[in-house]
N, C-alpha and C. Protein backbone atom coordinates (compact mmCIF):
# COMPACT_ATOMS: atom_id res chain seq x y z
N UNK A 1 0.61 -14.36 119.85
CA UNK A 1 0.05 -14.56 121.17
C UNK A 1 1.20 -14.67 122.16
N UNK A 2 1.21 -14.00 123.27
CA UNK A 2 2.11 -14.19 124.48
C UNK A 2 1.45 -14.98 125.21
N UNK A 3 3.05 -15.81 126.37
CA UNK A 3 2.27 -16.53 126.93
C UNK A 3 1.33 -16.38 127.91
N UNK A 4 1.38 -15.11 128.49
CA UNK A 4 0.61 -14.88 129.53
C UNK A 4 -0.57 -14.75 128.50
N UNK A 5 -1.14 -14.57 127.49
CA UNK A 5 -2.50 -14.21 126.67
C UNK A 5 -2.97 -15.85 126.91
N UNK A 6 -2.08 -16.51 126.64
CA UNK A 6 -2.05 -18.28 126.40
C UNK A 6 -2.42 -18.86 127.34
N UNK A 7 -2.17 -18.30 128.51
CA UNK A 7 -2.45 -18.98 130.25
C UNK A 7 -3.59 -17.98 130.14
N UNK A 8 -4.32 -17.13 130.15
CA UNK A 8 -5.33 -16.58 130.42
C UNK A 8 -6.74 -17.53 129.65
N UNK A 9 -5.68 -17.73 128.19
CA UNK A 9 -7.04 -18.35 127.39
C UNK A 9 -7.07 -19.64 128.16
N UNK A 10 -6.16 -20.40 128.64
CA UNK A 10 -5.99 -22.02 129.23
C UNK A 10 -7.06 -21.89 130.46
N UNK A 11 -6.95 -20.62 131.30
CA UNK A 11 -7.38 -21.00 132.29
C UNK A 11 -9.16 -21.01 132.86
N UNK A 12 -9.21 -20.46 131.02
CA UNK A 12 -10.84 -20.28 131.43
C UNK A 12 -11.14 -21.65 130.90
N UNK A 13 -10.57 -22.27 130.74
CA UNK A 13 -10.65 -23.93 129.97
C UNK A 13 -11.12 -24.95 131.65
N UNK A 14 -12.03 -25.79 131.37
CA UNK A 14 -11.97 -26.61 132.88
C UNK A 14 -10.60 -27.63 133.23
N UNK A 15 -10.28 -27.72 134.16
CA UNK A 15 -8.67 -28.01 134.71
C UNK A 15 -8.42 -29.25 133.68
N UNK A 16 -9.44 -30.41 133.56
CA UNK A 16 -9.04 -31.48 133.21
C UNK A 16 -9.78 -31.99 131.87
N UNK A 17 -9.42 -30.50 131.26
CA UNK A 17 -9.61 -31.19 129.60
C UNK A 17 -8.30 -31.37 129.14
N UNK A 18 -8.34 -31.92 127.73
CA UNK A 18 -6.91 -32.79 127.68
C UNK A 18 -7.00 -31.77 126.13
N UNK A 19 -5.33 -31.65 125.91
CA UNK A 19 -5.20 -30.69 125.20
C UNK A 19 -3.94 -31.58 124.23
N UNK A 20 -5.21 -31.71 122.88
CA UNK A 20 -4.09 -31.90 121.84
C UNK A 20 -3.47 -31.11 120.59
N UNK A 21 -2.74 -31.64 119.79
CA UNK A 21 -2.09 -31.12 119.15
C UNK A 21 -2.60 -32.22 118.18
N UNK A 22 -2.37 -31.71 116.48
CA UNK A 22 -2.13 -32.50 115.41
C UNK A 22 -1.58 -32.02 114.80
N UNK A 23 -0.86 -33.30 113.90
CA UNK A 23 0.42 -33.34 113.01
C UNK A 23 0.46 -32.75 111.72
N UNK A 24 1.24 -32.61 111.30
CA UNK A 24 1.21 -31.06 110.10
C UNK A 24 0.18 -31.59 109.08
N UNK A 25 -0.18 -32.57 109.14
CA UNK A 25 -1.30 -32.82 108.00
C UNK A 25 -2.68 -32.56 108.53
N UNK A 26 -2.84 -32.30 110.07
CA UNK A 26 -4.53 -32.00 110.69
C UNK A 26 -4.44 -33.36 110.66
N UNK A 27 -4.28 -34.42 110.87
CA UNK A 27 -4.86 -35.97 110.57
C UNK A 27 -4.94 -36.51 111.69
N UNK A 28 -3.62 -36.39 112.65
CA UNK A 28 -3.08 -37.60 113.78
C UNK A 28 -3.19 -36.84 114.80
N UNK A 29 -3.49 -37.06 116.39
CA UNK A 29 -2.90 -36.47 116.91
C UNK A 29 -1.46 -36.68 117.88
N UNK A 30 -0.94 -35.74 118.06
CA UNK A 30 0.86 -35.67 118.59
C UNK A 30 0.78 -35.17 120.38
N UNK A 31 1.57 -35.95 120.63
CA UNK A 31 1.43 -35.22 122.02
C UNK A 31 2.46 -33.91 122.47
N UNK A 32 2.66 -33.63 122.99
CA UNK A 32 3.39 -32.44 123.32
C UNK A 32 4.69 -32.85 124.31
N UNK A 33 5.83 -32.83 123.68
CA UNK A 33 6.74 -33.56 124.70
C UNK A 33 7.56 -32.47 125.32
N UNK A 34 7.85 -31.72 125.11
CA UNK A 34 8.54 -30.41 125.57
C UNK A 34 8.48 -28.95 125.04
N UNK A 35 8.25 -28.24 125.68
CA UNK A 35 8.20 -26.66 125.89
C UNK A 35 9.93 -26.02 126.20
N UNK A 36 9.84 -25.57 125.11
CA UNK A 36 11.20 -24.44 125.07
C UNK A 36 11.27 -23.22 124.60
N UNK A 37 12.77 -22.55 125.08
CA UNK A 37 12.39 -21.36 124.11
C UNK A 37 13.59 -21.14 122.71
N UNK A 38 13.95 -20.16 122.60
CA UNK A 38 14.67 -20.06 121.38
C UNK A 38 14.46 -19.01 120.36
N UNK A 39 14.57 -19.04 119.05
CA UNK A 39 14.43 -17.61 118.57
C UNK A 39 14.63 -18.32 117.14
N UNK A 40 13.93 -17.25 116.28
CA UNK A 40 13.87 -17.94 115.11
C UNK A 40 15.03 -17.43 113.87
N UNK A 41 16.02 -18.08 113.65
CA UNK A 41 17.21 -17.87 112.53
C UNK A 41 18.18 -17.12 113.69
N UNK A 42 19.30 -16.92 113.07
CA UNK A 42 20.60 -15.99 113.78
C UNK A 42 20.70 -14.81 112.93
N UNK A 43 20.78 -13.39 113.05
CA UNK A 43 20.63 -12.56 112.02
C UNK A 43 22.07 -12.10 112.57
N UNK A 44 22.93 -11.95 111.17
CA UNK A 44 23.82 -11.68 111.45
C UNK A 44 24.07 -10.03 111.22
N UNK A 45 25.05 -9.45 111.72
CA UNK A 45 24.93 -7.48 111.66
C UNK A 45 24.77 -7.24 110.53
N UNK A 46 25.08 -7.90 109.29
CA UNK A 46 25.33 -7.43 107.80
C UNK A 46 23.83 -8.12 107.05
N UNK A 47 23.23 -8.91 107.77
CA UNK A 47 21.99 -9.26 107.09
C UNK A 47 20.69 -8.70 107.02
N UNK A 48 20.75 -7.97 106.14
CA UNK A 48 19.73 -6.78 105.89
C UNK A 48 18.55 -7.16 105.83
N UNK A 49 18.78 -8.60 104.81
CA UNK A 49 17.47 -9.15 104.59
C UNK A 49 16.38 -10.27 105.48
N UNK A 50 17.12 -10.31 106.40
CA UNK A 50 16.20 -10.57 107.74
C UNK A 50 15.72 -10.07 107.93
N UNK A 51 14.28 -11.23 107.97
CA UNK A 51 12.62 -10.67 108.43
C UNK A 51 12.35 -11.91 109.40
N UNK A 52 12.06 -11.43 110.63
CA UNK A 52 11.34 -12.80 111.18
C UNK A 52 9.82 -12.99 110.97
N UNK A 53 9.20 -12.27 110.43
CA UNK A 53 7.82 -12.88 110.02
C UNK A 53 7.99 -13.88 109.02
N UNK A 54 9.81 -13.57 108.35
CA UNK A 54 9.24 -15.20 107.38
C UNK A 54 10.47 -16.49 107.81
N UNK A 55 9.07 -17.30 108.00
CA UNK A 55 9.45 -18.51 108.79
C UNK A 55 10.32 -19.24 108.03
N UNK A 56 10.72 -18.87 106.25
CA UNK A 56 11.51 -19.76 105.63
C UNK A 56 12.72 -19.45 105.84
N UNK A 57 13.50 -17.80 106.73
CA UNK A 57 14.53 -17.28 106.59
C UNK A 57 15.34 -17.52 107.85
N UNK A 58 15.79 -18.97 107.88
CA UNK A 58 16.70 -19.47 109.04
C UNK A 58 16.02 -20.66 109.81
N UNK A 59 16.88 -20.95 110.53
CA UNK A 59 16.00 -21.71 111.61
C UNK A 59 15.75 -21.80 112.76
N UNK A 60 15.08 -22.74 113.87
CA UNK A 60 14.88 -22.15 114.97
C UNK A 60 15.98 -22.69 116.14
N UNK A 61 16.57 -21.60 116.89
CA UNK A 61 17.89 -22.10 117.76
C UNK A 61 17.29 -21.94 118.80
N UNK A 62 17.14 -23.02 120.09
CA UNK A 62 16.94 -23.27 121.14
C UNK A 62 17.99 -22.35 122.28
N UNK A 63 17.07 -21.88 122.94
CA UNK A 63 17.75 -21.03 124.35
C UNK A 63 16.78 -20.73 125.00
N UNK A 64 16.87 -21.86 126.09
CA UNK A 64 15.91 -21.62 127.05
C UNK A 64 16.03 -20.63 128.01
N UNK A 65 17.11 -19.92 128.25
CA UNK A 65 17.49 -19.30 129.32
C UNK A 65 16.66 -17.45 128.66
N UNK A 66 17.32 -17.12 127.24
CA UNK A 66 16.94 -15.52 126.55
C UNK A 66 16.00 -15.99 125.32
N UNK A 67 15.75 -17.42 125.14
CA UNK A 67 14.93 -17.17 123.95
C UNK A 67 13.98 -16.46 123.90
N UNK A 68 13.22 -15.60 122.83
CA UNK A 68 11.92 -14.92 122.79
C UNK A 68 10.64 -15.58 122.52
N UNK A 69 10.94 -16.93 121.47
CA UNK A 69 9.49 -17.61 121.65
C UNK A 69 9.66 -18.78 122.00
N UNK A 70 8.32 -19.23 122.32
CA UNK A 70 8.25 -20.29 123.12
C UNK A 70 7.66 -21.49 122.21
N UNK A 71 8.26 -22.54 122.26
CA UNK A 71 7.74 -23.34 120.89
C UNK A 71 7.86 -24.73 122.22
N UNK A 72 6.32 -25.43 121.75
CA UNK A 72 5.75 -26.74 121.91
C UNK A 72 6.64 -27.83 121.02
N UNK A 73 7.37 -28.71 121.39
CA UNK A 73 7.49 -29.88 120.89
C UNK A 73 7.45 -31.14 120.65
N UNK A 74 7.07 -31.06 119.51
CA UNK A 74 5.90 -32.79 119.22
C UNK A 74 7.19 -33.91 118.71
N UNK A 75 6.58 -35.04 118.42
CA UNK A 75 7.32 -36.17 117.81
C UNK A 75 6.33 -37.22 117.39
């Protein structure tokens, strides 16, 4: 989903519903403390075997300025 797909779905939402999140178990809910961007793993020129569909191959590096996705962050 892009974010403009994300603000389209938000905005058919009424202004002042409250929008949560829950914690990796579905149990609790988390609030949302910051929105950033970033990109998922560093692929280096010789790493062939980079795939970003899999989420186990690296991790996620913050750059708000060129990141490509946009990740919600809880605590």
């Amino acid at each position: 989903m892009t974010v403009a797909e994300l603000i389209k779905e938000l905005q058919a939402l009424p202004q002042d519903i409250q929008i949560m999140m829950l914690d990796s178990d579905r149990e609790s809910p988390v609030e949302i403390v910051q929105v950033s961007r970033g990109s998922w793993g560093e692929r280096l020129e010789d790493d062939e075997d980079f795939d970003l569909d899999d989420m186990n191959n690296g991790e996620f590096v913050q750059d708000d300025e060129n990141g490509k996705i946009a990740v919600l962050v809880t605590w």
